[in-house]
PDB file of N, CA and C in Angstrom:
ATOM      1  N   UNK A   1      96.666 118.262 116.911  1.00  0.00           N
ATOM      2  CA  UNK A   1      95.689 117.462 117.630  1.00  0.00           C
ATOM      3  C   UNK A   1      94.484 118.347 117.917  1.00  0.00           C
ATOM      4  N   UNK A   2      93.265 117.854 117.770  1.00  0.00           N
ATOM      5  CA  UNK A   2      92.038 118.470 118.001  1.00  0.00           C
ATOM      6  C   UNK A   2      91.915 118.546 119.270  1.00  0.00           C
ATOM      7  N   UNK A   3      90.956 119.321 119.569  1.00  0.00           N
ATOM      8  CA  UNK A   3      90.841 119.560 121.104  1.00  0.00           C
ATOM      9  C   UNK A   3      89.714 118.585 121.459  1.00  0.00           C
ATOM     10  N   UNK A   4      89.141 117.869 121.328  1.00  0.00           N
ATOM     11  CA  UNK A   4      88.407 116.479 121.312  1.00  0.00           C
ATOM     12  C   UNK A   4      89.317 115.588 121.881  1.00  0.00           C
ATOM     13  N   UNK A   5      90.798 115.736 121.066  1.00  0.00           N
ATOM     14  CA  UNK A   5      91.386 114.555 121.004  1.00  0.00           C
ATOM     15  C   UNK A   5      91.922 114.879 122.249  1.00  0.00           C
ATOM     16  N   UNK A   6      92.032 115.976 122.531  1.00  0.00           N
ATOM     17  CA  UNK A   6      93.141 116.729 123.870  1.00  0.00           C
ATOM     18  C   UNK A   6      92.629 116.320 125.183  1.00  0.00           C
ATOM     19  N   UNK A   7      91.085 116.467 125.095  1.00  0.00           N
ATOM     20  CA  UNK A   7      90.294 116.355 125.832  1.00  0.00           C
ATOM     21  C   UNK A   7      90.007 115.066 126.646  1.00  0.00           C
ATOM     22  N   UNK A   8      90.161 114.233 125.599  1.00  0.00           N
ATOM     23  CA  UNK A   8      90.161 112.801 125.908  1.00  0.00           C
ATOM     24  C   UNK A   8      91.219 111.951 125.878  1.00  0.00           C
ATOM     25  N   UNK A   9      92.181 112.450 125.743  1.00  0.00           N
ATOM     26  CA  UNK A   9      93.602 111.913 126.476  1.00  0.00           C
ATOM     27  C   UNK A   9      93.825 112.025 127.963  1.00  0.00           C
ATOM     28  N   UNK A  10      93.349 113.655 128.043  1.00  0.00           N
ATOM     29  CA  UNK A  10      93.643 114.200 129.526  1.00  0.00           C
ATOM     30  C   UNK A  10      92.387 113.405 130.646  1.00  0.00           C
ATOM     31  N   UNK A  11      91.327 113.161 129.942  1.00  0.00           N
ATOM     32  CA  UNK A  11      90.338 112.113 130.495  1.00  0.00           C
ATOM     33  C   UNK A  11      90.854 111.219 131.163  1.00  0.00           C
ATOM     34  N   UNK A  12      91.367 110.078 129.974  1.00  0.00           N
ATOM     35  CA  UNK A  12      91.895 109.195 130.576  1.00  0.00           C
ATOM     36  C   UNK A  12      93.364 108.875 131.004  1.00  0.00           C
ATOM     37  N   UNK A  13      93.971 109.985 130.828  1.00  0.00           N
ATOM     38  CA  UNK A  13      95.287 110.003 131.904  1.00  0.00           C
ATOM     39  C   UNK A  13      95.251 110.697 133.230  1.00  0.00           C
ATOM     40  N   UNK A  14      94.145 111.590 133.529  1.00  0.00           N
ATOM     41  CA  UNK A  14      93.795 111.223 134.701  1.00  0.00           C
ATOM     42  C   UNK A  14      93.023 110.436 135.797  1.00  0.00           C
ATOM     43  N   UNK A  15      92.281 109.783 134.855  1.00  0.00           N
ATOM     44  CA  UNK A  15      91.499 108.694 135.289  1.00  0.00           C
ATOM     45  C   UNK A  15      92.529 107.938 135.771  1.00  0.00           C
ATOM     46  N   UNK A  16      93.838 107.072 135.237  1.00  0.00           N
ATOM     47  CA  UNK A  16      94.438 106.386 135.098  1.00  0.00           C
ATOM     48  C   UNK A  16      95.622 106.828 136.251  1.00  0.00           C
ATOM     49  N   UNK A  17      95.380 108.126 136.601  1.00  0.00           N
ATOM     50  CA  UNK A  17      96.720 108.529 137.620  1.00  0.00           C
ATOM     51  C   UNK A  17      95.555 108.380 139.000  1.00  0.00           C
ATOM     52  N   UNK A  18      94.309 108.565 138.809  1.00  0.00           N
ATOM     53  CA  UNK A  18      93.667 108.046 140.081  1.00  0.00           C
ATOM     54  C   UNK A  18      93.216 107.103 140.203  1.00  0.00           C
ATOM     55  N   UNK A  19      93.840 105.747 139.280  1.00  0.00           N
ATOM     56  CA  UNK A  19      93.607 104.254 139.322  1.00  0.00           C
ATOM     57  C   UNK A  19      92.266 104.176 139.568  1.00  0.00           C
ATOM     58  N   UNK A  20      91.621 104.890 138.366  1.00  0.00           N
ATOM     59  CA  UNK A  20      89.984 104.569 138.633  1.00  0.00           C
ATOM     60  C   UNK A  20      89.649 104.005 137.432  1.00  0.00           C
ATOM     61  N   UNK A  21      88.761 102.924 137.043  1.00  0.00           N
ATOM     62  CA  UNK A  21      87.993 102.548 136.042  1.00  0.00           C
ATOM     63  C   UNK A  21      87.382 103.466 135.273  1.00  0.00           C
ATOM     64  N   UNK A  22      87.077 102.844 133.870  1.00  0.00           N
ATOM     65  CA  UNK A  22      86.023 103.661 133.404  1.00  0.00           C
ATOM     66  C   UNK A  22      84.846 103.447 133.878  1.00  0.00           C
ATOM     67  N   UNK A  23      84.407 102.387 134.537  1.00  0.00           N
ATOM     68  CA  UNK A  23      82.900 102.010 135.145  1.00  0.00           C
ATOM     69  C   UNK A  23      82.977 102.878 136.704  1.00  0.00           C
ATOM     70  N   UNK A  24      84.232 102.955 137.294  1.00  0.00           N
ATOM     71  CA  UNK A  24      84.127 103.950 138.449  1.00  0.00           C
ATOM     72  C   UNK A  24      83.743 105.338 138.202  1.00  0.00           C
ATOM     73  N   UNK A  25      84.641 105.898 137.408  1.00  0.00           N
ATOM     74  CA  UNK A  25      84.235 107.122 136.723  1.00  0.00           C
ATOM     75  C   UNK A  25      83.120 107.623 136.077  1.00  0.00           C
ATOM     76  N   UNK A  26      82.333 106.472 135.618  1.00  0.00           N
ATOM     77  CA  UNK A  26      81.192 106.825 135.140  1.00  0.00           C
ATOM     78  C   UNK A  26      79.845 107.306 135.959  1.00  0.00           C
ATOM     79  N   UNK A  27      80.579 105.985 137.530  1.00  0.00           N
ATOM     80  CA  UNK A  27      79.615 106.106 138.742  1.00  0.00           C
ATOM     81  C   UNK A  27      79.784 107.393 138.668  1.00  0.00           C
ATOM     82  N   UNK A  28      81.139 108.107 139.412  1.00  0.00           N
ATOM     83  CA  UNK A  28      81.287 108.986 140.143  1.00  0.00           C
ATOM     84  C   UNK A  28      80.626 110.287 139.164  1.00  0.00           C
ATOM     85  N   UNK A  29      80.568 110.158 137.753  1.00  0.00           N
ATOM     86  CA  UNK A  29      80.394 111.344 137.029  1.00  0.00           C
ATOM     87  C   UNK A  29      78.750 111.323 136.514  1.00  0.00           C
ATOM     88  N   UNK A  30      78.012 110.157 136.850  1.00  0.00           N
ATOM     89  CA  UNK A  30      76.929 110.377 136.444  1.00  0.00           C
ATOM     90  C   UNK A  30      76.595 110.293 134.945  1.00  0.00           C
ATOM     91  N   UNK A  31      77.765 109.721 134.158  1.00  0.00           N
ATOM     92  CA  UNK A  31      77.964 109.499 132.521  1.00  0.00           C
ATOM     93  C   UNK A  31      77.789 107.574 132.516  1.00  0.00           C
ATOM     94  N   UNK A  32      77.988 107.075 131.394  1.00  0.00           N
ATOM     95  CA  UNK A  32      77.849 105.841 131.300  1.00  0.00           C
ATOM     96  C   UNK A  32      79.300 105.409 130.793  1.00  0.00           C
ATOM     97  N   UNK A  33      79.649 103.710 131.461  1.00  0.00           N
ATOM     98  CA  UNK A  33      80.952 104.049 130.970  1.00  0.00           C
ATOM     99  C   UNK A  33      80.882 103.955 129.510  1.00  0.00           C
ATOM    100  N   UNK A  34      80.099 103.405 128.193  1.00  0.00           N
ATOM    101  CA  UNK A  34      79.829 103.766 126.994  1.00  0.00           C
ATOM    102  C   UNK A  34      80.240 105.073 126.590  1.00  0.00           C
ATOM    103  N   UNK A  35      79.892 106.013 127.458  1.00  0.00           N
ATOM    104  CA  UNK A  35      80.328 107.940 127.374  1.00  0.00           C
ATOM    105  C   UNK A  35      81.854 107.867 127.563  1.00  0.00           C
ATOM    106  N   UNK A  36      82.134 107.659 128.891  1.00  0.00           N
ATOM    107  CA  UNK A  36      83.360 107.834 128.933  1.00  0.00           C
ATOM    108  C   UNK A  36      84.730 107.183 128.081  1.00  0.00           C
ATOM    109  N   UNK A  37      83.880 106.311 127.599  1.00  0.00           N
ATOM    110  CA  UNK A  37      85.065 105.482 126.298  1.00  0.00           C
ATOM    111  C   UNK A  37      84.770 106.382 125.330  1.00  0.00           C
ATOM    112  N   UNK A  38      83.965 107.015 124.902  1.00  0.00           N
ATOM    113  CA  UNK A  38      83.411 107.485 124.183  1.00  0.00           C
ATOM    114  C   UNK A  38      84.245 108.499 123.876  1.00  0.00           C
ATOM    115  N   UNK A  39      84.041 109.185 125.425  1.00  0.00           N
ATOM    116  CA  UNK A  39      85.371 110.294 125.048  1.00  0.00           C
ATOM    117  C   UNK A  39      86.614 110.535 125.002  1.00  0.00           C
ATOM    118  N   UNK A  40      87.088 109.603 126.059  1.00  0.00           N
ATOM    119  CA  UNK A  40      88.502 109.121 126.102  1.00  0.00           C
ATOM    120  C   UNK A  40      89.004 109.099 124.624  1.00  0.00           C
ATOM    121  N   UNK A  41      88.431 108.017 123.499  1.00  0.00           N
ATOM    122  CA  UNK A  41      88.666 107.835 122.494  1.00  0.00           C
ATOM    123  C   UNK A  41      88.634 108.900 121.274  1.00  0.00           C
ATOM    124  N   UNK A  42      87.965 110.323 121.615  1.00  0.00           N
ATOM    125  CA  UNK A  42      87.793 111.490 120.994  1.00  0.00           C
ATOM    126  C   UNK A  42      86.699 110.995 120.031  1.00  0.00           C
ATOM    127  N   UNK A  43      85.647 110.181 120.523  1.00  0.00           N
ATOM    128  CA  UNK A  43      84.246 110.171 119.088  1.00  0.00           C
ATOM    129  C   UNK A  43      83.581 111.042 119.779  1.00  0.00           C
ATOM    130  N   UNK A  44      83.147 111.256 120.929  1.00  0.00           N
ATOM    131  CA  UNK A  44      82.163 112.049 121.386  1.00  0.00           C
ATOM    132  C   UNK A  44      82.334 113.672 121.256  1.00  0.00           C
ATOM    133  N   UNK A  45      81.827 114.555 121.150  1.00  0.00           N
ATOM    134  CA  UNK A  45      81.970 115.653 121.372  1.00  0.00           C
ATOM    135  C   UNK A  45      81.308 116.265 122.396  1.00  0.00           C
ATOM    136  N   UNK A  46      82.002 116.403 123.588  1.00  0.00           N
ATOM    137  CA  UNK A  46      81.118 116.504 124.696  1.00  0.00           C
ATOM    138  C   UNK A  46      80.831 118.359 125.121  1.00  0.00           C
ATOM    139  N   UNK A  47      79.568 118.135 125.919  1.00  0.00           N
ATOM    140  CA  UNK A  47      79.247 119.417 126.157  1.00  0.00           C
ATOM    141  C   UNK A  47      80.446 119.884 127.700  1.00  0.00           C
ATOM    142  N   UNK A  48      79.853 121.597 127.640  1.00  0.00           N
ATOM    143  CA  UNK A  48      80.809 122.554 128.520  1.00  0.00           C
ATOM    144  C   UNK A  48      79.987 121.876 129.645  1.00  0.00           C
ATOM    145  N   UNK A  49      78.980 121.517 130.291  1.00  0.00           N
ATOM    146  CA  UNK A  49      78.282 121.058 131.096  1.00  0.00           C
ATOM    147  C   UNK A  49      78.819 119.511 131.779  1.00  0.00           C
ATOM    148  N   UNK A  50      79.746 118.589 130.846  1.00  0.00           N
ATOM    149  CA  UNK A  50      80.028 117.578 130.856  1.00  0.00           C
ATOM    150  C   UNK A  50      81.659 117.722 131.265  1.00  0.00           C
ATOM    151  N   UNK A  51      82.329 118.659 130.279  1.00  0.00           N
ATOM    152  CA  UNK A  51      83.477 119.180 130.430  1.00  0.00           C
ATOM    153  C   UNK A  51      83.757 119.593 132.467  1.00  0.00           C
ATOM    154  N   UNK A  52      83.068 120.543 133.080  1.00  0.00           N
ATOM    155  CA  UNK A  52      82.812 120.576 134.138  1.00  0.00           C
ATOM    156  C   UNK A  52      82.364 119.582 135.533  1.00  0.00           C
ATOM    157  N   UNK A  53      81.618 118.552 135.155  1.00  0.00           N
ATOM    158  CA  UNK A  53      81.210 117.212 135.863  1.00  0.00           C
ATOM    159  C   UNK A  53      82.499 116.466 135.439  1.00  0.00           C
ATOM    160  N   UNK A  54      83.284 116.233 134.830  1.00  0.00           N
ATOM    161  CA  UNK A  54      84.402 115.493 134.860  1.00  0.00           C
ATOM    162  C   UNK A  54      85.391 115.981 135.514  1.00  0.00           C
ATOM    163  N   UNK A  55      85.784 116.957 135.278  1.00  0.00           N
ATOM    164  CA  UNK A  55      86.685 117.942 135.754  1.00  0.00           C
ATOM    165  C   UNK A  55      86.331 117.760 137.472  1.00  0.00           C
ATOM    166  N   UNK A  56      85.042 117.877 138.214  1.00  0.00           N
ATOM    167  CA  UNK A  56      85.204 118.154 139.117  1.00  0.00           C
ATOM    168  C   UNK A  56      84.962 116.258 139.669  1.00  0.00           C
ATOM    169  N   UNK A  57      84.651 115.247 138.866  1.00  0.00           N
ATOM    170  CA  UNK A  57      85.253 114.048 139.281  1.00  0.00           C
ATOM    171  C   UNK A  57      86.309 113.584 139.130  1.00  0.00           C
ATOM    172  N   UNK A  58      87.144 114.151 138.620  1.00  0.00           N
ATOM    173  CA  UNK A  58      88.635 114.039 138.581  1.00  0.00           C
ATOM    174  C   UNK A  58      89.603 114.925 139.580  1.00  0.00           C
ATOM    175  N   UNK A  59      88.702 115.899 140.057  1.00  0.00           N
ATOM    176  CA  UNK A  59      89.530 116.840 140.812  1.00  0.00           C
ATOM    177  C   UNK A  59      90.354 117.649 140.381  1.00  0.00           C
ATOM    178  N   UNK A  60      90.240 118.055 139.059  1.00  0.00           N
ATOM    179  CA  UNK A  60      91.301 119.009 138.960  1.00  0.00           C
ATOM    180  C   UNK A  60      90.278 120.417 137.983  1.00  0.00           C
ATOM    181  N   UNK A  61      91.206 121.693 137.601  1.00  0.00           N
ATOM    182  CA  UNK A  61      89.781 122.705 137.000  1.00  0.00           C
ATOM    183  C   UNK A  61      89.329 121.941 135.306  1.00  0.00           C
ATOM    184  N   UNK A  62      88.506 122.708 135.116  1.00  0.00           N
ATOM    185  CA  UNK A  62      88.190 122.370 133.987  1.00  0.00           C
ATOM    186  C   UNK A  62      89.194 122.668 132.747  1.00  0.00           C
ATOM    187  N   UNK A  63      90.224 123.369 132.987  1.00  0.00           N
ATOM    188  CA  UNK A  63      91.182 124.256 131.750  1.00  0.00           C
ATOM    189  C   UNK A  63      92.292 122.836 131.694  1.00  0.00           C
ATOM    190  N   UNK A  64      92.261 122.056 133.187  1.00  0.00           N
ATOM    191  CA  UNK A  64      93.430 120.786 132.859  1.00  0.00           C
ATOM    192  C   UNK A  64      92.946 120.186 131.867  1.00  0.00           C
ATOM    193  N   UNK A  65      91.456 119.559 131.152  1.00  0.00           N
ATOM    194  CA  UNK A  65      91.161 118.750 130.564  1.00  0.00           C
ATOM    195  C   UNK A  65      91.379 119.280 129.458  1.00  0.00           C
ATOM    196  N   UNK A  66      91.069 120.483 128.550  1.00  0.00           N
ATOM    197  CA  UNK A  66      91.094 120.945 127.528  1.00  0.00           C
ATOM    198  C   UNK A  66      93.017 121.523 126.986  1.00  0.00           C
ATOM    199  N   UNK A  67      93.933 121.577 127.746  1.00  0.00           N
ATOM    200  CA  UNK A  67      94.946 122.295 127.854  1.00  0.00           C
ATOM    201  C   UNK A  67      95.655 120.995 127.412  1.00  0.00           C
ATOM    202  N   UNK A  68      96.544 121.433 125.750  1.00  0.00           N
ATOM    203  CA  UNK A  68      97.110 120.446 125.061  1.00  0.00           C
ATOM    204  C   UNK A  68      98.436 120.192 125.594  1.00  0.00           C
ATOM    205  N   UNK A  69      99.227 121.023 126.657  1.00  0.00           N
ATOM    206  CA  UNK A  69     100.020 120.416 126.952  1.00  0.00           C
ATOM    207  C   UNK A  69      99.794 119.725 128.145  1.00  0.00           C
ATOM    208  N   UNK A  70      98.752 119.051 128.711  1.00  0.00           N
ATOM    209  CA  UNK A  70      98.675 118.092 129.462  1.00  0.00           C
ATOM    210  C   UNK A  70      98.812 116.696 128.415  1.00  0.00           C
ATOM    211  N   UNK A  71      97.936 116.545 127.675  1.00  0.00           N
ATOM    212  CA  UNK A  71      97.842 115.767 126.630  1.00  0.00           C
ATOM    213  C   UNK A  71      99.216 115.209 126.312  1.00  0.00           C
ATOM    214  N   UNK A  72     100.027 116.131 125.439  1.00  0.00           N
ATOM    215  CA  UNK A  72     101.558 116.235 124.690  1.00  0.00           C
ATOM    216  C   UNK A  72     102.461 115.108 126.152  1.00  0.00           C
ATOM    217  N   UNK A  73     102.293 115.584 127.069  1.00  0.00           N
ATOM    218  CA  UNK A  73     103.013 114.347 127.998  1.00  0.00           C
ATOM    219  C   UNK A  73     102.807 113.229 127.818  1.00  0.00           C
ATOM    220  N   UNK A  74     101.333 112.757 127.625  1.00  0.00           N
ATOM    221  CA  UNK A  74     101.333 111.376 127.479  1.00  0.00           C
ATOM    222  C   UNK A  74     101.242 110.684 126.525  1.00  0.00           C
ATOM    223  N   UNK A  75     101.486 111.834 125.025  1.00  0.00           N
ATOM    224  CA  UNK A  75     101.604 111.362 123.752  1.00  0.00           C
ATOM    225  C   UNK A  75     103.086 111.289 123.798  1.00  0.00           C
ATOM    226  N   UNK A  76     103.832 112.230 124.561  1.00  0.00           N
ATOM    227  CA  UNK A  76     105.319 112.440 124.058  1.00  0.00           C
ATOM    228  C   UNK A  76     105.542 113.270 122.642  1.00  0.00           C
ATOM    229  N   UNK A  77     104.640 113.685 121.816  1.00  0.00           N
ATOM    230  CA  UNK A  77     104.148 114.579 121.145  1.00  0.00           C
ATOM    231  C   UNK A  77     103.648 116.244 121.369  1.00  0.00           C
ATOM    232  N   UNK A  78     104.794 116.863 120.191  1.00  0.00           N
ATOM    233  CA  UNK A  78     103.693 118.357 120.631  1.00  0.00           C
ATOM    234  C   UNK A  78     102.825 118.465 119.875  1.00  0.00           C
ATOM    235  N   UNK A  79     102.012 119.388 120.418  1.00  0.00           N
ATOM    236  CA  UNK A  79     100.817 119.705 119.418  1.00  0.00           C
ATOM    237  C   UNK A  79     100.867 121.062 118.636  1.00  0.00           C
ATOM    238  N   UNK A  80     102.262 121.414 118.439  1.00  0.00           N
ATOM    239  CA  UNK A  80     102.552 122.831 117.978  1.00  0.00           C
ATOM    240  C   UNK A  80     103.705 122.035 116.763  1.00  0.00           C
ATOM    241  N   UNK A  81     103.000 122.913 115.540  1.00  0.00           N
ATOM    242  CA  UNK A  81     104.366 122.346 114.211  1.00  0.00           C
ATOM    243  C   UNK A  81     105.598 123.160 114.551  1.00  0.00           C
ATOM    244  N   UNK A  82     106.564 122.846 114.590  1.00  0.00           N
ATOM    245  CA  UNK A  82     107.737 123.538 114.554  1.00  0.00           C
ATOM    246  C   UNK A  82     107.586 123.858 112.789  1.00  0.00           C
ATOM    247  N   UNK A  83     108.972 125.114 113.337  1.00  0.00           N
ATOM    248  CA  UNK A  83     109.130 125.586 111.644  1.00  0.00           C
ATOM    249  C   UNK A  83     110.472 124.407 111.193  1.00  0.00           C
ATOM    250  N   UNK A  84     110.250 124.183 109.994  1.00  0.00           N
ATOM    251  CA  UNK A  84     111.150 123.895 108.853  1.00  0.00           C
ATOM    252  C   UNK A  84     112.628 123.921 109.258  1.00  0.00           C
ATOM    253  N   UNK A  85     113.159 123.152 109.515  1.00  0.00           N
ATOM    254  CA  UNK A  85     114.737 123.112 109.584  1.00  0.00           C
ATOM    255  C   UNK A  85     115.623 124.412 108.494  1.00  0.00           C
ATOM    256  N   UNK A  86     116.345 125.283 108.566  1.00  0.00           N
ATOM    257  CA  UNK A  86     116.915 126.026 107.702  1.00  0.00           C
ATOM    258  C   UNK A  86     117.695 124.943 106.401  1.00  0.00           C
ATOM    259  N   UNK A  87     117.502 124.003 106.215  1.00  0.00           N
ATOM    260  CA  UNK A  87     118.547 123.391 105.578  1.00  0.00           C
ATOM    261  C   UNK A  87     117.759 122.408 104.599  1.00  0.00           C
ATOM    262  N   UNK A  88     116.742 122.320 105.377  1.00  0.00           N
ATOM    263  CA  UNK A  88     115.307 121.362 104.555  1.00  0.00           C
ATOM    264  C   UNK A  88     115.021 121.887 103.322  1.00  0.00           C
TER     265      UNK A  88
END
């Protein structure tokens, strides 16, 4: 998983654990909610400047949003290949 994609999972699974809209979030972050779907969905590639204004409207540091095992929880997915079964 790209870190785009990481990024915008952890977006909107914490958006979603503080039962906030994307139109709330957009208030609170000063983005449009157009942006924030935007990124949620991993099209946007957002700046370190943006990365930070979310982070601190979500309340948590900036390393939660980018950090793939926040993500991997709510995919139920890792983002690391395991090796090859010995038998494969």
């Amino acid at each position: 998983m790209n870190l785009r994609a990481v990024f915008g999972l952890n977006v909107q699974r914490l958006r979603r654990e503080r039962k906030l809209s994307q139109e709330q979030l957009s208030f609170i972050s000063g983005r449009t909610r157009a942006y924030i779907s935007s990124v949620e969905a991993g099209r946007r590639n957002a700046t370190l400047d943006t990365l930070e204004i979310l982070a601190r409207a979500l309340d948590v540091e900036p390393q939660d949003l980018i950090t793939a095992r926040a993500a991997e929880r709510r995919t139920g997915r890792s983002t690391k290949r395991s090796a090859p079964h010995p038998t494969d």
